[in-house]
N, C-alpha and C. Protein backbone atom coordinates (compact mmCIF):
# COMPACT_ATOMS: atom_id res chain seq x y z
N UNK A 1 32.04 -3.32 -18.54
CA UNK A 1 31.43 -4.63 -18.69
C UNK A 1 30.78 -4.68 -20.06
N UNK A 2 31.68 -5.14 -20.76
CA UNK A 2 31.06 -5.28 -22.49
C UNK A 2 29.83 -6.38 -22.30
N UNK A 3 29.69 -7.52 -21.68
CA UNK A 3 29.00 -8.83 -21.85
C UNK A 3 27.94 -8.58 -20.63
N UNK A 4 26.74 -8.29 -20.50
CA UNK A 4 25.96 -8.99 -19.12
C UNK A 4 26.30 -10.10 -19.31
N UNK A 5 26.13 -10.27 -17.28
CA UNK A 5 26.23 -11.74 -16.79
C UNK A 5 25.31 -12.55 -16.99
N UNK A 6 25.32 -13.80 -17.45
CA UNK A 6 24.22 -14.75 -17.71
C UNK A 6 23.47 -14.67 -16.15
N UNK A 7 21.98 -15.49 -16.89
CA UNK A 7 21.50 -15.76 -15.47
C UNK A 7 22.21 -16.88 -14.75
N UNK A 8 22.85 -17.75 -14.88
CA UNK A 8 23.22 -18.62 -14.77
C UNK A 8 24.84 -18.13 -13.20
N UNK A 9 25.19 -17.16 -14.19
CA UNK A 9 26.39 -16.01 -13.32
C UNK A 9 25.89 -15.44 -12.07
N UNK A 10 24.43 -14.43 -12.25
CA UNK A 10 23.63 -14.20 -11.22
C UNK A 10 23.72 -15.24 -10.11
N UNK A 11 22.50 -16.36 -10.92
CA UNK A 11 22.51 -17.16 -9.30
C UNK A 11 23.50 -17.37 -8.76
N UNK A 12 24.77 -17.97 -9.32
CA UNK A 12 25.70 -18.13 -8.39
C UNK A 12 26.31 -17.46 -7.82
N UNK A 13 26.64 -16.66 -8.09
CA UNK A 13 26.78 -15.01 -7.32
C UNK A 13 25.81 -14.70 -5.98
N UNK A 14 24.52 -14.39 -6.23
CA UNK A 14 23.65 -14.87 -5.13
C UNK A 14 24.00 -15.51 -4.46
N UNK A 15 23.46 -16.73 -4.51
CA UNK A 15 23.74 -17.65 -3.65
C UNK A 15 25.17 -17.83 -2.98
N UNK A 16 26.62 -17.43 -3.49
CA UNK A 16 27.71 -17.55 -3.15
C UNK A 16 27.23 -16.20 -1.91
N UNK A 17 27.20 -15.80 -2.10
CA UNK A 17 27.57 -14.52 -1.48
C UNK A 17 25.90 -14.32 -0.14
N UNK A 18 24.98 -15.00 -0.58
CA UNK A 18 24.35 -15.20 0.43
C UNK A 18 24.81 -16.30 1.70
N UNK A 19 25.21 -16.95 1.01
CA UNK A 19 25.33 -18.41 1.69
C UNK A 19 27.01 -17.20 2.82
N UNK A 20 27.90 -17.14 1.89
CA UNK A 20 28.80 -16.83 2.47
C UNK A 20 28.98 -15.61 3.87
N UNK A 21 27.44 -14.56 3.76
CA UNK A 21 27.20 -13.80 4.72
C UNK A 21 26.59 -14.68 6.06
N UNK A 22 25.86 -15.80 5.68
CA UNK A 22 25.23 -16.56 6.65
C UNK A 22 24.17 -16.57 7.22
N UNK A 23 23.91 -16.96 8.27
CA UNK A 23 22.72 -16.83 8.81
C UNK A 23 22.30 -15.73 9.52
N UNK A 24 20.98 -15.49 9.33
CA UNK A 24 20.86 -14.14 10.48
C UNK A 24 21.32 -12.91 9.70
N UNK A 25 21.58 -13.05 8.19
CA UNK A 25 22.31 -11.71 7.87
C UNK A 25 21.80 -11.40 6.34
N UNK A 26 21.86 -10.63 5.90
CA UNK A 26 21.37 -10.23 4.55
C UNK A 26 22.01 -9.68 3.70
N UNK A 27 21.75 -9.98 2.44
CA UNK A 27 23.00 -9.14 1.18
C UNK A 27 21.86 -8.33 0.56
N UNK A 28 22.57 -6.79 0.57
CA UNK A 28 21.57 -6.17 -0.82
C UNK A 28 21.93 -6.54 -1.86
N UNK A 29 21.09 -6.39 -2.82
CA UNK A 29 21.12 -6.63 -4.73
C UNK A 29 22.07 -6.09 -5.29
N UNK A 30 22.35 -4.60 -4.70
CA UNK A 30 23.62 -3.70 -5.28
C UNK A 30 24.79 -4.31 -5.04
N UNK A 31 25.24 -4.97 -3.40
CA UNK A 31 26.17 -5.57 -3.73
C UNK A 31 26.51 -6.40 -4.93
N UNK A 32 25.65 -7.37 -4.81
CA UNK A 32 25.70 -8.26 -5.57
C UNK A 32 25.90 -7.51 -7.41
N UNK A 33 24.97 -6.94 -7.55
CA UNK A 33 25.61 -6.00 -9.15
C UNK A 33 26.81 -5.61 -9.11
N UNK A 34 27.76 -4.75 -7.65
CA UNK A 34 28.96 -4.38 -7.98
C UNK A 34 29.88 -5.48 -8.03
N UNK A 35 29.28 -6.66 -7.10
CA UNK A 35 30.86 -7.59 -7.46
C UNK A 35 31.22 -8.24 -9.08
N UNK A 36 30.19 -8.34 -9.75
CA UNK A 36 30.21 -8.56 -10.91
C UNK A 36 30.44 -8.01 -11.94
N UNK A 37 29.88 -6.56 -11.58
CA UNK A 37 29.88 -5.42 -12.65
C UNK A 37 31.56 -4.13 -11.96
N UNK A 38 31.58 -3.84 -11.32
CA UNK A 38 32.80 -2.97 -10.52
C UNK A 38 31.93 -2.04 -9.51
N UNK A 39 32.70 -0.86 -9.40
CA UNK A 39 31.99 0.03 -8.81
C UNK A 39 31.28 1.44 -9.56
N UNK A 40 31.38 1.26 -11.19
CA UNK A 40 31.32 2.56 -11.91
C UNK A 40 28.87 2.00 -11.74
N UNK A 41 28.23 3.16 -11.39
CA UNK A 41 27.31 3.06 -10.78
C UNK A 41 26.56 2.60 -12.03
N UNK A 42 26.75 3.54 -13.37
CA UNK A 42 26.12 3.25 -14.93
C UNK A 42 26.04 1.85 -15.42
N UNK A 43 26.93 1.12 -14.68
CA UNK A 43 27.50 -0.47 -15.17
C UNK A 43 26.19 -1.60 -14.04
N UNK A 44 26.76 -1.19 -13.17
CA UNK A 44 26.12 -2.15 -11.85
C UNK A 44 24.62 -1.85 -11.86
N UNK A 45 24.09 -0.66 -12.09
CA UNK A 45 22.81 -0.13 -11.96
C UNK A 45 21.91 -0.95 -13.09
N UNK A 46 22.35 -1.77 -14.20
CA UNK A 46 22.19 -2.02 -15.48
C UNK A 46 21.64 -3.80 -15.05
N UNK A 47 22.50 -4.20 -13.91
CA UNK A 47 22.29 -5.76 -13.49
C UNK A 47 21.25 -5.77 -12.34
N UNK A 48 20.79 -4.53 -11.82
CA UNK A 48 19.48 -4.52 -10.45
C UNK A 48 18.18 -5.32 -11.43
N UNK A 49 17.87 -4.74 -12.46
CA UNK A 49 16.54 -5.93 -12.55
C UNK A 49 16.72 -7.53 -12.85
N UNK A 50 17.22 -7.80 -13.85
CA UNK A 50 18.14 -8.91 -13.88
C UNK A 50 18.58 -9.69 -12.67
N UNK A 51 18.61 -8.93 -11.72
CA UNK A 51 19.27 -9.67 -10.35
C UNK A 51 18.17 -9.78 -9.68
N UNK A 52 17.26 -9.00 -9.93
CA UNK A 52 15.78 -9.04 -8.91
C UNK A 52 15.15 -10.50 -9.63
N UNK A 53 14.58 -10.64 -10.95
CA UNK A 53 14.77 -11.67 -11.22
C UNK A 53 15.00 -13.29 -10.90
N UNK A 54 16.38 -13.36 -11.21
CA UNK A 54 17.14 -14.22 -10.59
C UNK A 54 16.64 -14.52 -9.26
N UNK A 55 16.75 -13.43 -8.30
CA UNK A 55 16.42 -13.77 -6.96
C UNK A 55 15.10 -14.25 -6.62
N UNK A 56 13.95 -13.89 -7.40
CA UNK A 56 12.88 -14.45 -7.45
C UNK A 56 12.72 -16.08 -7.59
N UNK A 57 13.17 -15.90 -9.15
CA UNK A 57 13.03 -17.88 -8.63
C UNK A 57 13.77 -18.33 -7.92
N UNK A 58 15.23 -17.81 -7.45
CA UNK A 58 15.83 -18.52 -6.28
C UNK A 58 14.74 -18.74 -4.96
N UNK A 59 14.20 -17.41 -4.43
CA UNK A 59 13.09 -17.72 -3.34
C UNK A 59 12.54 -18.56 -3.97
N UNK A 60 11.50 -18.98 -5.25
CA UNK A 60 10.26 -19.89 -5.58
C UNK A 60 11.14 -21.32 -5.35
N UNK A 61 12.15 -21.21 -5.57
CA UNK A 61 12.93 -22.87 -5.08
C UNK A 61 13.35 -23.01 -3.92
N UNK A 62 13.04 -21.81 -2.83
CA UNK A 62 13.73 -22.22 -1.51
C UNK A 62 14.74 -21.69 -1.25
N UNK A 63 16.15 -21.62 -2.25
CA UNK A 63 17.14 -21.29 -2.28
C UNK A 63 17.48 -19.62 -1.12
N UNK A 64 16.67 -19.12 -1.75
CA UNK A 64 17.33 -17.60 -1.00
C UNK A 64 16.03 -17.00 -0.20
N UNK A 65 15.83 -16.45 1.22
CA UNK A 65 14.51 -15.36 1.32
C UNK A 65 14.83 -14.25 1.11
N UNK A 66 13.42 -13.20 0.33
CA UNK A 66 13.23 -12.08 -0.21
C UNK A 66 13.16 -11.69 1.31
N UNK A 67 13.34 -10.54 1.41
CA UNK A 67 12.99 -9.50 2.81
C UNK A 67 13.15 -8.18 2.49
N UNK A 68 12.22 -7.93 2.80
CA UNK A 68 11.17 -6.34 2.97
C UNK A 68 11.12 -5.89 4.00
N UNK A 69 11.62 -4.55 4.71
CA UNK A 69 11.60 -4.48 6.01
C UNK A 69 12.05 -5.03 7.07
N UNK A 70 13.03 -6.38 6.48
CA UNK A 70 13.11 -7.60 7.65
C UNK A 70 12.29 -8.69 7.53
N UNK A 71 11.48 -8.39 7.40
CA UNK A 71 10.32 -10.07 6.65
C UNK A 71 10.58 -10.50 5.11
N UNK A 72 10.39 -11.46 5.59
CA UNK A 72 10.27 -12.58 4.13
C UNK A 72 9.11 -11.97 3.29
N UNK A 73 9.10 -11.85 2.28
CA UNK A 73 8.02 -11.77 0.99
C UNK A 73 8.18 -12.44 -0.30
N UNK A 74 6.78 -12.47 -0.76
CA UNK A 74 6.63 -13.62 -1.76
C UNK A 74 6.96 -12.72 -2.97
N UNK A 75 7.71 -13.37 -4.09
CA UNK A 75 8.31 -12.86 -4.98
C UNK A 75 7.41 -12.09 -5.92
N UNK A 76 6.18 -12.56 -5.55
CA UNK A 76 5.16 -11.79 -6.41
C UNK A 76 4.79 -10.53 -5.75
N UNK A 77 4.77 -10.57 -4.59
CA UNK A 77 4.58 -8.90 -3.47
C UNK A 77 5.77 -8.75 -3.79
N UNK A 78 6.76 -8.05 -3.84
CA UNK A 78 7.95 -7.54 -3.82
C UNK A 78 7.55 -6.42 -4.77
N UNK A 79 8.09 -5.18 -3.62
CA UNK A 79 8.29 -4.07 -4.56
C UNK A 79 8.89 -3.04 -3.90
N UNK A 80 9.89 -2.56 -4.36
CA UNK A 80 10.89 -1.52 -3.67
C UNK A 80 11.96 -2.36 -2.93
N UNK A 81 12.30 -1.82 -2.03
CA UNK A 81 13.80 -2.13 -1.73
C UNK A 81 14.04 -3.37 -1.03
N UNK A 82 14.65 -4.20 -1.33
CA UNK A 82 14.71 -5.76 -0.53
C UNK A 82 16.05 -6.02 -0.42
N UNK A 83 16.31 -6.98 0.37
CA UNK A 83 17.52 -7.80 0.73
C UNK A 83 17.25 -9.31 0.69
N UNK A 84 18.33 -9.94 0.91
CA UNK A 84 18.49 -11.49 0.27
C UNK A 84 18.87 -12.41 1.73
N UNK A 85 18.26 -12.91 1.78
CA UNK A 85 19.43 -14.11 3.03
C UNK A 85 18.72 -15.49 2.82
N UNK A 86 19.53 -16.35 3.75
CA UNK A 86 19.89 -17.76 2.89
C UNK A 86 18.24 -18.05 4.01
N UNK A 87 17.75 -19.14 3.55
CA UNK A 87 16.48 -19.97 4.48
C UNK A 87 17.38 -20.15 5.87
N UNK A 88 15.82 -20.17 6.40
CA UNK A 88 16.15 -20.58 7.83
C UNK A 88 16.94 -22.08 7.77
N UNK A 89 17.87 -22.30 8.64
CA UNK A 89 17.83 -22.91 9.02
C UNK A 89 19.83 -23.76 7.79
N UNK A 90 19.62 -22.89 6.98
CA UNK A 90 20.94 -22.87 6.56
C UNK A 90 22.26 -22.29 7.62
């Protein structure tokens, strides 16, 4: 991957891929780095903050919930390992 993905690439990625797991279900971040980046770990490992990011203001707009343990958290508590799924009610 000569180019990082814009943020612009991120969200939709996110969101594609949240929306597309559904309800009731959650995507980790890594996925989301390998579909963009491949599977070589040096490449994908390079898009985890960048994607944490992204996913932040997606939660501050509604768009995606952060989850910690299984609960929702506010993008400002977040720390360590999280997963992504779409709002209730999507």
């Amino acid at each position: 991957m000569s180019d990082a993905p814009s943020p612009e690439t991120l969200r939709a990625e996110i969101l594609r891929m949240v929306h597309e797991r559904g309800a009731g279900k959650t995507v980790c971040p890594s996925e989301v780095a390998r579909s963009l980046a491949g599977s070589d770990e040096k490449v994908w490992r390079l898009l985890m903050q960048p994607i944490r990011r992204v996913a932040a203001a997606l939660s501050d707009e509604g768009l995606v919930v952060i989850r910690r343990k299984g609960r929702p958290v506010a993008p400002a508590d977040l720390k360590g390992i999280y997963r992504l799924s779409p709002p209730e009610g999507d």
